[in-house]
N, C-alpha and C. Protein backbone atom coordinates (compact mmCIF):
# COMPACT_ATOMS: atom_id res chain seq x y z
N UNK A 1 96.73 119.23 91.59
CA UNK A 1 96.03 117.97 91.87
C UNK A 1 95.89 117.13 90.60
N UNK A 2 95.50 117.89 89.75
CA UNK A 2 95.33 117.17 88.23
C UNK A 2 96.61 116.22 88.25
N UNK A 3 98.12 116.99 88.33
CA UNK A 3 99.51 116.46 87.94
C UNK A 3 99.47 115.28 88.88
N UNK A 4 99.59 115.49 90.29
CA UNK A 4 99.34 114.35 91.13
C UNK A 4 98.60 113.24 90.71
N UNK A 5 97.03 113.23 90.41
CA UNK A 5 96.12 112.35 89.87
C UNK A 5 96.81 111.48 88.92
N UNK A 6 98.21 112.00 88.07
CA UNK A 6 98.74 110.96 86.80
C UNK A 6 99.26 110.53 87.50
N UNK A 7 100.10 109.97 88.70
CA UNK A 7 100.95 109.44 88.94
C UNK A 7 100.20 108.10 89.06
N UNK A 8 100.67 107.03 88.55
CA UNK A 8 100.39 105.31 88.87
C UNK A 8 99.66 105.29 90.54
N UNK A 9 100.83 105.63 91.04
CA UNK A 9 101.19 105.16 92.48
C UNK A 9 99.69 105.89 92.92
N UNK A 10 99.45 107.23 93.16
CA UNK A 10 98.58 107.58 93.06
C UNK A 10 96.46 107.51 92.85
N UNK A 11 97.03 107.20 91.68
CA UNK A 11 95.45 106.65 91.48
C UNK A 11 95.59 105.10 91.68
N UNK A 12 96.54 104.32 92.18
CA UNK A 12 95.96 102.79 92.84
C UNK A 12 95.98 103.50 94.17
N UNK A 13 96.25 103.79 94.55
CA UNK A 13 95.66 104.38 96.21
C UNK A 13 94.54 105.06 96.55
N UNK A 14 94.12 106.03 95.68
CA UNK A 14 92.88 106.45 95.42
C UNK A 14 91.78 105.92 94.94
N UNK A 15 92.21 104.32 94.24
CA UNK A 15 90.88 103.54 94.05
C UNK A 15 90.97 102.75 95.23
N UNK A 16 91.79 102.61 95.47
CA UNK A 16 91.72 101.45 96.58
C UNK A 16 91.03 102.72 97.95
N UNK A 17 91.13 103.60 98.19
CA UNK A 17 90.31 104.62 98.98
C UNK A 17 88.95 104.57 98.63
N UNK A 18 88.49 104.88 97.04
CA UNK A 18 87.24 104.62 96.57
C UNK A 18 86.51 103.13 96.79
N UNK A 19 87.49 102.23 96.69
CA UNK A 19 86.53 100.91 96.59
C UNK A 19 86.34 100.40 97.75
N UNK A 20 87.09 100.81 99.00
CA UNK A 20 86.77 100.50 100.48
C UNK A 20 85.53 101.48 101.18
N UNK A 21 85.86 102.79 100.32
CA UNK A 21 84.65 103.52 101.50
C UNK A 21 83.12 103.41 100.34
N UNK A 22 83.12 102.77 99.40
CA UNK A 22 82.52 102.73 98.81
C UNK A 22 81.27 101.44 99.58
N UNK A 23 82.20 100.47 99.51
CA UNK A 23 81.98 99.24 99.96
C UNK A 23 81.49 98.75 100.98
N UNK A 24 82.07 100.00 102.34
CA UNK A 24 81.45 99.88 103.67
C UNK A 24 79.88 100.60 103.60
N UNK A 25 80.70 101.73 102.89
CA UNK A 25 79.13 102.75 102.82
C UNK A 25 77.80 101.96 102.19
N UNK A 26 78.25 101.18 101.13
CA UNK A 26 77.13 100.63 100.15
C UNK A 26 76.20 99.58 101.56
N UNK A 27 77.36 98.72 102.45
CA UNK A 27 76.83 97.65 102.87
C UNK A 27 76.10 98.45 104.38
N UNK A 28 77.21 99.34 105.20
CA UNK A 28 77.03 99.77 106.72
C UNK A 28 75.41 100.58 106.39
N UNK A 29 75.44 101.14 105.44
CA UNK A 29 74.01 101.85 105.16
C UNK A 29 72.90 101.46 105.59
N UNK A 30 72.91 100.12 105.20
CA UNK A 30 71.36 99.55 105.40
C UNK A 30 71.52 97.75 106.55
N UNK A 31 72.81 98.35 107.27
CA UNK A 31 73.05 97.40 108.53
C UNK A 31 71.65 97.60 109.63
N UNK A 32 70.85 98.12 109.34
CA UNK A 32 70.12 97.67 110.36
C UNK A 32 68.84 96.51 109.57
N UNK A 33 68.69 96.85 108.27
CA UNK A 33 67.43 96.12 107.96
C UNK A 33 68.62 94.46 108.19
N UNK A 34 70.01 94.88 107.57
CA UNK A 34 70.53 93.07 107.44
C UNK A 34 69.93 92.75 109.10
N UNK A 35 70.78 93.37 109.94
CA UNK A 35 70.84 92.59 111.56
C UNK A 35 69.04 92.28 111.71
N UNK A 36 68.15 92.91 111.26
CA UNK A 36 66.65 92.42 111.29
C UNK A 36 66.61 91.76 110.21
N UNK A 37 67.08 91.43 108.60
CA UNK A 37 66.58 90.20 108.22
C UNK A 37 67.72 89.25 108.02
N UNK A 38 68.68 89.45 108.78
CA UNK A 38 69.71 88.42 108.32
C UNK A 38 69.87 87.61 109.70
N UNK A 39 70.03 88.92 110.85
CA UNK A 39 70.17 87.74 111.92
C UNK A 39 69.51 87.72 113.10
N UNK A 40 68.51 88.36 112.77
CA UNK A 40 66.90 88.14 113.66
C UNK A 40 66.76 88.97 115.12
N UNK A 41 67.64 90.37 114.73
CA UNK A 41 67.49 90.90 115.56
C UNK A 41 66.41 92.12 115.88
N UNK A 42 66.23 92.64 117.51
CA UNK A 42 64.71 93.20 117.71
C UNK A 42 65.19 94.89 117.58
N UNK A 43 64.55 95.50 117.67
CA UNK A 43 64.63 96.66 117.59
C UNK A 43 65.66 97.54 118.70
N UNK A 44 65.49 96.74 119.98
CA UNK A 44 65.65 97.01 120.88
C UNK A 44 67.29 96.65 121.15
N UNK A 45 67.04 95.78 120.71
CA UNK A 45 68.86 95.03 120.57
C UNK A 45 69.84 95.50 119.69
N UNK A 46 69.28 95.94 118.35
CA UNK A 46 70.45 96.62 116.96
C UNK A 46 70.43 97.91 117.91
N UNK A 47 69.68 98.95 118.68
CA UNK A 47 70.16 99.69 119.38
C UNK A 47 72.01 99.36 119.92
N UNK A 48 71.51 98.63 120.64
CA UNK A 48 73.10 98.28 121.56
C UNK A 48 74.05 98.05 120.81
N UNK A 49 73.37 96.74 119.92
CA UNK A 49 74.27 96.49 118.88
C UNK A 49 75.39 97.65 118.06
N UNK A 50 74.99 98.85 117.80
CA UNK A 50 75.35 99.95 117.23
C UNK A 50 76.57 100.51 118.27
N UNK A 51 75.66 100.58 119.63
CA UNK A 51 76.20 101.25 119.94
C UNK A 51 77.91 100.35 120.65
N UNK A 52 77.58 99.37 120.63
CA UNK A 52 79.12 98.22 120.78
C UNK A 52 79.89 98.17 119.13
N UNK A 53 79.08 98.95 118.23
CA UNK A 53 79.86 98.87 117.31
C UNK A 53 80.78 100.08 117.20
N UNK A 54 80.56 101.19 117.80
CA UNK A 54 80.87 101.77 117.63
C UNK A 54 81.75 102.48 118.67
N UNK A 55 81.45 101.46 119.34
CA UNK A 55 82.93 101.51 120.78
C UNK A 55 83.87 100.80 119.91
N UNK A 56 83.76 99.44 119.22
CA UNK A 56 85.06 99.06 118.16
C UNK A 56 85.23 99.98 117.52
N UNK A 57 84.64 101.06 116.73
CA UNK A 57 85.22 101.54 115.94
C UNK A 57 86.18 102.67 116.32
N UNK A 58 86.34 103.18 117.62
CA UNK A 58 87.11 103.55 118.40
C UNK A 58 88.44 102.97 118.78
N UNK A 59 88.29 101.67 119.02
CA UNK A 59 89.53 100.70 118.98
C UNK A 59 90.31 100.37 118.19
N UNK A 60 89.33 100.08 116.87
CA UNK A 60 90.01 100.41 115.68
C UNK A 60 90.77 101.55 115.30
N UNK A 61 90.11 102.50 115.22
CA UNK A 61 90.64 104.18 115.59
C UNK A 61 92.02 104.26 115.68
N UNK A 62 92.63 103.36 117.10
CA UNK A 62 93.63 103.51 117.87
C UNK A 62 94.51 102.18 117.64
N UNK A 63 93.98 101.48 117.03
CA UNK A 63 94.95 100.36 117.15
C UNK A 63 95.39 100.63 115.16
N UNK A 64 95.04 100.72 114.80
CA UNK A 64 94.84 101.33 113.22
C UNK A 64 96.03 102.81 112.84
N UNK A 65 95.84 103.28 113.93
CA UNK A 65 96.54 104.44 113.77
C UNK A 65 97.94 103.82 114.11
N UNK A 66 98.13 103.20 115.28
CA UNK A 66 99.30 102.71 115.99
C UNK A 66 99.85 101.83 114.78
N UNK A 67 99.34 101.04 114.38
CA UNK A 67 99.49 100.44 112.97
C UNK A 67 100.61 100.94 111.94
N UNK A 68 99.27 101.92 111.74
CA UNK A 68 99.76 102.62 110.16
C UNK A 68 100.98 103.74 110.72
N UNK A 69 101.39 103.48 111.94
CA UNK A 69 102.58 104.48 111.83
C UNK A 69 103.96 103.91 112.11
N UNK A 70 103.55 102.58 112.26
CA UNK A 70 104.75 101.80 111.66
C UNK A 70 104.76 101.64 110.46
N UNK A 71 103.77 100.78 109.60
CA UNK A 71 103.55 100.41 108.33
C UNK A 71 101.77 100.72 107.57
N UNK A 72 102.11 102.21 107.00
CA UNK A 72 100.53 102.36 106.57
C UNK A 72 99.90 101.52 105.67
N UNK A 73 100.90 100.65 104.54
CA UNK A 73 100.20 99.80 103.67
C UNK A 73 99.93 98.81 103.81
N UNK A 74 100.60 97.52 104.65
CA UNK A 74 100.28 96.41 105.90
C UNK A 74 99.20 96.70 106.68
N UNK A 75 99.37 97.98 107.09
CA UNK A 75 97.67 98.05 108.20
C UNK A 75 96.70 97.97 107.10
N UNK A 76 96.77 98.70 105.99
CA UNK A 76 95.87 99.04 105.49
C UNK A 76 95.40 97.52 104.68
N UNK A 77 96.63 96.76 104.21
CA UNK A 77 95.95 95.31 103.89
C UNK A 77 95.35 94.63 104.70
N UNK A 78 95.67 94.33 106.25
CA UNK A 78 94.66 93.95 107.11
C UNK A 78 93.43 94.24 107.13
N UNK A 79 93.20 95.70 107.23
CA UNK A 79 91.73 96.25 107.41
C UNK A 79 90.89 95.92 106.45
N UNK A 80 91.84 96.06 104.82
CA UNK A 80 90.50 95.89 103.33
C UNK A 80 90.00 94.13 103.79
N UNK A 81 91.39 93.41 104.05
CA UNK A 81 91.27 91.93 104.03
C UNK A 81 89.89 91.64 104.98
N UNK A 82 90.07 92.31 106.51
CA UNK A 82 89.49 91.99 107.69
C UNK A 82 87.75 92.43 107.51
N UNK A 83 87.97 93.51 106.49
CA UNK A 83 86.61 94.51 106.60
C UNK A 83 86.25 93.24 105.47
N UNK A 84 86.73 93.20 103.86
CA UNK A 84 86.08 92.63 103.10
C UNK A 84 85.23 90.89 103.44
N UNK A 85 86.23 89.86 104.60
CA UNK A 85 86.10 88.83 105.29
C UNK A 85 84.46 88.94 105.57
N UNK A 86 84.53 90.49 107.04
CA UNK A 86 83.44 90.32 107.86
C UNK A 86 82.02 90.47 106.84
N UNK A 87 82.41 91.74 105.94
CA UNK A 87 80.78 91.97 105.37
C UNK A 87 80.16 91.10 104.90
N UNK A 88 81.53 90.17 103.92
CA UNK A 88 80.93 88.68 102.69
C UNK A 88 80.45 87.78 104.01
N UNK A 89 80.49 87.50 105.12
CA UNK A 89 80.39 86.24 105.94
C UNK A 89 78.90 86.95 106.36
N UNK A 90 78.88 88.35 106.69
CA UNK A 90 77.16 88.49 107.36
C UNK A 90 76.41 87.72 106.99
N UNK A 91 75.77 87.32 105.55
CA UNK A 91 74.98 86.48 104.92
C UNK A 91 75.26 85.11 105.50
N UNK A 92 76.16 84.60 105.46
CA UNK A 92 76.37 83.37 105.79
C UNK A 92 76.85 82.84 107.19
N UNK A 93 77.17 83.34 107.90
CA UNK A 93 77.13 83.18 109.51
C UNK A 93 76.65 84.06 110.33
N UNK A 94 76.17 85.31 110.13
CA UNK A 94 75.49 86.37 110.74
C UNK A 94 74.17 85.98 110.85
N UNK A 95 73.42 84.47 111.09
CA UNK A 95 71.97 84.12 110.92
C UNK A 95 71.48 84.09 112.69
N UNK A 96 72.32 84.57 113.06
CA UNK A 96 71.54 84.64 114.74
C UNK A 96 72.11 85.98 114.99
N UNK A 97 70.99 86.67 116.66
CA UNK A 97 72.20 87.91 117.28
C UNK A 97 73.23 87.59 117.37
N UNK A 98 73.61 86.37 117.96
CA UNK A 98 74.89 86.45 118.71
C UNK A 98 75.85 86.44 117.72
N UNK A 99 75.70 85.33 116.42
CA UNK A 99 76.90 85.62 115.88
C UNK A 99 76.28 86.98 114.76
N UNK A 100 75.50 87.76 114.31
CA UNK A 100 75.40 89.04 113.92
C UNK A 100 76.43 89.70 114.91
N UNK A 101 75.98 89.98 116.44
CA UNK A 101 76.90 90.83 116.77
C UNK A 101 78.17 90.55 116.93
N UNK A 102 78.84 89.46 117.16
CA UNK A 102 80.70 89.53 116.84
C UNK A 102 80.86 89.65 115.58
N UNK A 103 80.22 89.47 114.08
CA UNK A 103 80.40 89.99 113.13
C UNK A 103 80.51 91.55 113.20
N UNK A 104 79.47 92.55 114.29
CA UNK A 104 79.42 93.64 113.61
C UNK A 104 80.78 93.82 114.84
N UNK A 105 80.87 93.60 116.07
CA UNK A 105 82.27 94.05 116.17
C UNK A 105 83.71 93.74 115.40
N UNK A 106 83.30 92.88 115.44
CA UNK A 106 84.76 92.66 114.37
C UNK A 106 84.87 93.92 112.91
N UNK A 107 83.98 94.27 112.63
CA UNK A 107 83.17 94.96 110.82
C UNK A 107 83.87 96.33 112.05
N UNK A 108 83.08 96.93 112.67
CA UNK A 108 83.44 98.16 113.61
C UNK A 108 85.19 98.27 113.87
N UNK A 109 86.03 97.03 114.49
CA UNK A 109 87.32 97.33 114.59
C UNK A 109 88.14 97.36 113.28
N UNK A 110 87.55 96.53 112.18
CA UNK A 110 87.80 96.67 110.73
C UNK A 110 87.78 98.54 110.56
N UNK A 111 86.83 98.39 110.33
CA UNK A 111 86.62 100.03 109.99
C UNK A 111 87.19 100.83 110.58
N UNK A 112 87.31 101.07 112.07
CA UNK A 112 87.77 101.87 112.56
C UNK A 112 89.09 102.59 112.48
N UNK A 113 89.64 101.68 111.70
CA UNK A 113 91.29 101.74 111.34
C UNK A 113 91.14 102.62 110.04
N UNK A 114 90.05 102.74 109.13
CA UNK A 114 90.45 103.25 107.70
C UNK A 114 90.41 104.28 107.26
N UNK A 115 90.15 105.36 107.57
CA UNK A 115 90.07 107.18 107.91
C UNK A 115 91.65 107.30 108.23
N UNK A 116 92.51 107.21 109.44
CA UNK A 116 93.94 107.09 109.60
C UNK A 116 94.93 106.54 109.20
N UNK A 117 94.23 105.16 108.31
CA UNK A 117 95.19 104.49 107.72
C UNK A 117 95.66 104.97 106.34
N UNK A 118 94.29 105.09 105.71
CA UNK A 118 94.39 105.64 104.23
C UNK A 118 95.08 106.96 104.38
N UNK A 119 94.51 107.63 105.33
CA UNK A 119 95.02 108.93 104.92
C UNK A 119 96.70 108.79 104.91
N UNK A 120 97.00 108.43 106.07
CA UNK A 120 98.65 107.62 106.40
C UNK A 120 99.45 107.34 105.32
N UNK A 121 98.54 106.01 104.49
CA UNK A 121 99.27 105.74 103.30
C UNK A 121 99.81 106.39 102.13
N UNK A 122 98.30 107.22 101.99
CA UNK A 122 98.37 108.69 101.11
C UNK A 122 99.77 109.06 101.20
N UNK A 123 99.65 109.50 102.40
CA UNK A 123 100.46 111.06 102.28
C UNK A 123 102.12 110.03 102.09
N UNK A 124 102.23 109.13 102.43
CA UNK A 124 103.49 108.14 102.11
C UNK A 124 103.74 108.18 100.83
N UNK A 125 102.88 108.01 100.22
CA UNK A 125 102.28 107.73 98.53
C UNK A 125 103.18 108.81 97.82
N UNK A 126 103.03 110.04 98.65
CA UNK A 126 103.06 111.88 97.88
C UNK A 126 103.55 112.29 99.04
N UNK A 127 104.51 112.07 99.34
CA UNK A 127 104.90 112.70 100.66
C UNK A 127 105.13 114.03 100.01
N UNK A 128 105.52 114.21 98.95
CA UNK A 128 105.75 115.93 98.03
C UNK A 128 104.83 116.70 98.02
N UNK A 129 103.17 116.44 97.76
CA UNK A 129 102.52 117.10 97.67
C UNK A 129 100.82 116.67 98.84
N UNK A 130 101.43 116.62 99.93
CA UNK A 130 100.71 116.67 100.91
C UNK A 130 99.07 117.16 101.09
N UNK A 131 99.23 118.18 100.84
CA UNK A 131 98.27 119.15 100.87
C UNK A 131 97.12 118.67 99.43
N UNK A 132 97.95 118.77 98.44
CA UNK A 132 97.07 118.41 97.37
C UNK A 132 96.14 116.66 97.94
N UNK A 133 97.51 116.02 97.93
CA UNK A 133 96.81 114.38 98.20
C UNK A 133 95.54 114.54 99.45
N UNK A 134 96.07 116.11 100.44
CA UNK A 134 94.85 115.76 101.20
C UNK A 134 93.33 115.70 100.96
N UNK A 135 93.60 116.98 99.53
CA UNK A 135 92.33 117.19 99.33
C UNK A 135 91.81 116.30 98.33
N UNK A 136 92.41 115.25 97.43
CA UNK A 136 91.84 114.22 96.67
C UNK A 136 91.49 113.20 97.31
N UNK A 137 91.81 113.25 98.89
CA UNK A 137 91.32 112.11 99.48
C UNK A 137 90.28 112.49 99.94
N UNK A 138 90.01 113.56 100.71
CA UNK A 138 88.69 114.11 100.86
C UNK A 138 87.43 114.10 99.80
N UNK A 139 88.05 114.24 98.05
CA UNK A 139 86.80 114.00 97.89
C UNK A 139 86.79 112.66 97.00
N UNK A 140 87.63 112.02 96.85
CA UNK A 140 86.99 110.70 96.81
C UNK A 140 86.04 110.60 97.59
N UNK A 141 86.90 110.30 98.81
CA UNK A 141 86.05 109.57 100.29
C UNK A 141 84.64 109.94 100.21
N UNK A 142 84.47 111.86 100.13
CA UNK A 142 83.11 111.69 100.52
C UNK A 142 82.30 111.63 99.30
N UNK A 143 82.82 111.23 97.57
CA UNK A 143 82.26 111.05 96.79
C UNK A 143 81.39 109.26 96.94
N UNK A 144 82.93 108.44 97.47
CA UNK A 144 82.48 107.51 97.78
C UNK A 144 81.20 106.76 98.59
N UNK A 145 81.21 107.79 99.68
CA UNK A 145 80.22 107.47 100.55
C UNK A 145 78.71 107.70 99.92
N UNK A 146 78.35 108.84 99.00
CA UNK A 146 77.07 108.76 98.46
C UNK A 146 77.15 107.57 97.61
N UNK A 147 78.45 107.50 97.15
CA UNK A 147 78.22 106.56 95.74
C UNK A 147 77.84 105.03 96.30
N UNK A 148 78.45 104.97 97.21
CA UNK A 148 78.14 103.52 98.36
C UNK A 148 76.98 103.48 98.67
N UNK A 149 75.90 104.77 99.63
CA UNK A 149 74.96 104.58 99.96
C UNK A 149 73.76 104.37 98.55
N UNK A 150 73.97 104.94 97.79
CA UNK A 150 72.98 105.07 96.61
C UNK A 150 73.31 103.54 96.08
N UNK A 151 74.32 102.90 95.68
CA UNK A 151 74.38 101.73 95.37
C UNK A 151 74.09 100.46 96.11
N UNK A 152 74.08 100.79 97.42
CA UNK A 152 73.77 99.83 98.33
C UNK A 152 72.12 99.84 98.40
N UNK A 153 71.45 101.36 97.98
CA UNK A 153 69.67 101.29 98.09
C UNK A 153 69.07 100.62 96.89
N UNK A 154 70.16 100.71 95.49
CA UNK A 154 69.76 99.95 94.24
C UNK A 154 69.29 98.69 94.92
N UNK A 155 70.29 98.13 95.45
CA UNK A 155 70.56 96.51 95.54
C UNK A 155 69.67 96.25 96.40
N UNK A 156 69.33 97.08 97.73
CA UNK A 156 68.50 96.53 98.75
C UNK A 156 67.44 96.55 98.03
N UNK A 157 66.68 97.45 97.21
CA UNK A 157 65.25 97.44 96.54
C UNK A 157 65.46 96.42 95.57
N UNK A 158 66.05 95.96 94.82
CA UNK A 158 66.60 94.48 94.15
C UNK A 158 66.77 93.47 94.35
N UNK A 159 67.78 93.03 94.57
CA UNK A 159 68.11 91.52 94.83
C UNK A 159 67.97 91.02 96.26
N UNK A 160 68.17 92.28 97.30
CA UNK A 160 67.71 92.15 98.59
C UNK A 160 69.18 92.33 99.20
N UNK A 161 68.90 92.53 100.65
CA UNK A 161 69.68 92.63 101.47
C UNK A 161 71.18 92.19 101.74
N UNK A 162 70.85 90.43 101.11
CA UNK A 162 71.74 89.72 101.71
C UNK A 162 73.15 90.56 99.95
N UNK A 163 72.62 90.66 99.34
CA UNK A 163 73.35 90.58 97.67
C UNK A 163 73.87 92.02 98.15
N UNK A 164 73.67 93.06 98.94
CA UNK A 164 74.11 94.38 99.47
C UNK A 164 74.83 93.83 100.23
N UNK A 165 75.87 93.05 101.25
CA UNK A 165 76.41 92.61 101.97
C UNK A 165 77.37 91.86 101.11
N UNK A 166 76.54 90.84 100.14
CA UNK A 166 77.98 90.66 99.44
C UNK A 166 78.74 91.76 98.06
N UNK A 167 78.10 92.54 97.88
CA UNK A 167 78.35 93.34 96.65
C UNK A 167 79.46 94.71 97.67
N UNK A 168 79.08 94.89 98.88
CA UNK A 168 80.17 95.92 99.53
C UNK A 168 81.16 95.12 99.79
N UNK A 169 81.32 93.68 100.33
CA UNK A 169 82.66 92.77 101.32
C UNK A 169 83.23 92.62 99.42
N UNK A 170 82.68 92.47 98.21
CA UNK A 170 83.35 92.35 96.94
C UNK A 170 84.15 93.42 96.88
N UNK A 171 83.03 94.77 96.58
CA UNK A 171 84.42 95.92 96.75
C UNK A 171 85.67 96.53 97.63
N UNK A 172 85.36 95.48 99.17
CA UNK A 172 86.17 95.92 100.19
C UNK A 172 87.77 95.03 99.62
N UNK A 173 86.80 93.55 99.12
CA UNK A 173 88.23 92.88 98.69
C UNK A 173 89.06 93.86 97.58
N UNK A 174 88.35 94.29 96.73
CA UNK A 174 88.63 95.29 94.78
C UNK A 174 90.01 95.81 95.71
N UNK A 175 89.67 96.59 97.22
CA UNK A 175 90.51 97.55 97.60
C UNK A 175 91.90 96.63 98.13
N UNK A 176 91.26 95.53 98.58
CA UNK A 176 92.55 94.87 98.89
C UNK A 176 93.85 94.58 97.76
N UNK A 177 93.10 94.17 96.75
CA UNK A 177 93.43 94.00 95.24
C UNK A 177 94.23 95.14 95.39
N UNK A 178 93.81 96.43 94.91
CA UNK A 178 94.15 97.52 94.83
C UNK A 178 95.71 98.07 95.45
N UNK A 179 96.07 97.77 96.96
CA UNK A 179 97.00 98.10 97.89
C UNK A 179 98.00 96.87 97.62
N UNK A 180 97.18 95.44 97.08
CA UNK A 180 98.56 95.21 97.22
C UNK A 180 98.91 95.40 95.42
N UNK A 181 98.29 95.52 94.47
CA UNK A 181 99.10 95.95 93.46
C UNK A 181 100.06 97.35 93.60
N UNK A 182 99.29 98.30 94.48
CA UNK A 182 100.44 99.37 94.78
C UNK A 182 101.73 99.12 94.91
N UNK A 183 102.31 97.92 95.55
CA UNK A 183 103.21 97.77 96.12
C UNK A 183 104.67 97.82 95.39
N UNK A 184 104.44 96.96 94.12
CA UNK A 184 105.53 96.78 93.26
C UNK A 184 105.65 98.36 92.34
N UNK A 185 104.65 99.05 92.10
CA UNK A 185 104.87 99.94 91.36
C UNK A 185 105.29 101.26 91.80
N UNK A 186 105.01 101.12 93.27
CA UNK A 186 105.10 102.74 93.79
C UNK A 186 106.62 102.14 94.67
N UNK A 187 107.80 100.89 94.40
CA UNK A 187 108.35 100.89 95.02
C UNK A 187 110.16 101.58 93.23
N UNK A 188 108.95 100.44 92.42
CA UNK A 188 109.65 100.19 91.10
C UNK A 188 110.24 101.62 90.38
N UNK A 189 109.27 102.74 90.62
CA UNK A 189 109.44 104.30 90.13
C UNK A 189 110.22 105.47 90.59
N UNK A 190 110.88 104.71 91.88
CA UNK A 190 111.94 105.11 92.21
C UNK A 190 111.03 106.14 93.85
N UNK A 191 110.02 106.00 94.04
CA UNK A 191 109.18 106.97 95.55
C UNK A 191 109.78 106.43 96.37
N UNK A 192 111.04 105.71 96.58
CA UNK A 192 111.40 105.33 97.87
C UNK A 192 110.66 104.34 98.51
N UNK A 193 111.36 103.86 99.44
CA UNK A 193 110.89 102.59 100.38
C UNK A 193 109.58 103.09 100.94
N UNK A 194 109.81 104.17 101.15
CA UNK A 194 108.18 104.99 102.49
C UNK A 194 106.89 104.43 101.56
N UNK A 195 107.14 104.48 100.65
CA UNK A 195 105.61 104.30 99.59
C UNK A 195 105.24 103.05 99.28
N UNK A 196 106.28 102.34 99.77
CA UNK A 196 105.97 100.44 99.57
C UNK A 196 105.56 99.75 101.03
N UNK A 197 105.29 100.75 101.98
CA UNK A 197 105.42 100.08 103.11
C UNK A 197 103.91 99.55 103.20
């Protein structure tokens, strides 16, 4: 894993893994205080709300997967693009339920794609060492996710809510950044076409 970790191609895929689940985790964490102070929703309603989010994230799931098995690095620029779009806009058009909740479906079919996609891309990345790439994606990811939630509670006890919404849709873009700099380098080093896709 160490040897893997030097490769270029490699660690831009693995940040771009870090700065997306980082990003959702930092912001999805504390999605219920935003939908109560951002877009005035009741207790009773972010219920549903959740739970329609998380029927997208199912759709995502499947349309994400279908995706990334034509092209894992194209899906995967959609999703950083689509995910980083929805979180930065909560603050700024998420000021009612109604448009809170097509933000959070849209944020839910975003997401839902990025567990199958990344991993997808990965293993494109290292198609040689499979097994290893599986397990550096595993712990990014779930390094990421504390590192997201703990950074997203800084900010909410700080600057507030809305600055946690834009500080995760910032790192969702970092990841977009991230995939498409992959592109020229993991095509340039000779990994074959599979790793530029």
């Amino acid at each position: 894993m160490a040897r893997l970790s030097g490769e270029r191609s490699v660690r831009l895929a693995l940040a771009a893994v870090a700065l997306l689940a980082t990003g959702h985790f930092a912001a999805y964490t504390y999605v219920r205080p935003a939908l109560e102070e951002i877009s005035g929703a009741d207790a009773g309603l972010i219920g549903v709300l959740l739970l329609v989010y998380g029927v997208a994230g199912v759709a995502g799931n499947f349309t994400g997967g279908a995706g990334a098995a034509r092209s894992p690095r194209t899906t995967l620029l959609l999703i950083s693009g689509m995910l980083a779009a929805v979180v930065l806009l909560v603050p700024v058009l998420g000021r009612s339920p109604v448009s809170g909740a097509v933000l959070l479906v849209l944020w839910g079919l975003a997401y839902g794609g990025v567990s199958v996609t990344t991993q997808a891309w990965l293993m494109s990345v290292a198609p040689h060492a499979r097994e290893a790439m599986s397990a550096l994606f595993a712990g990014v990811f779930n390094a990421s996710i504390a590192l997201g939630a703990f950074g997203g509670g800084r900010i909410a006890d700080g600057p507030g809510i809305n600055w946690v919404m834009w500080a995760g849709g910032a790192l969702a873009a970092g990841a977009l950044v991230a995939v498409g700099v992959a592109s020229a380098p993991v095509g340039a080093v000779g990994r074959g076409s599979r790793g530029t896709r």
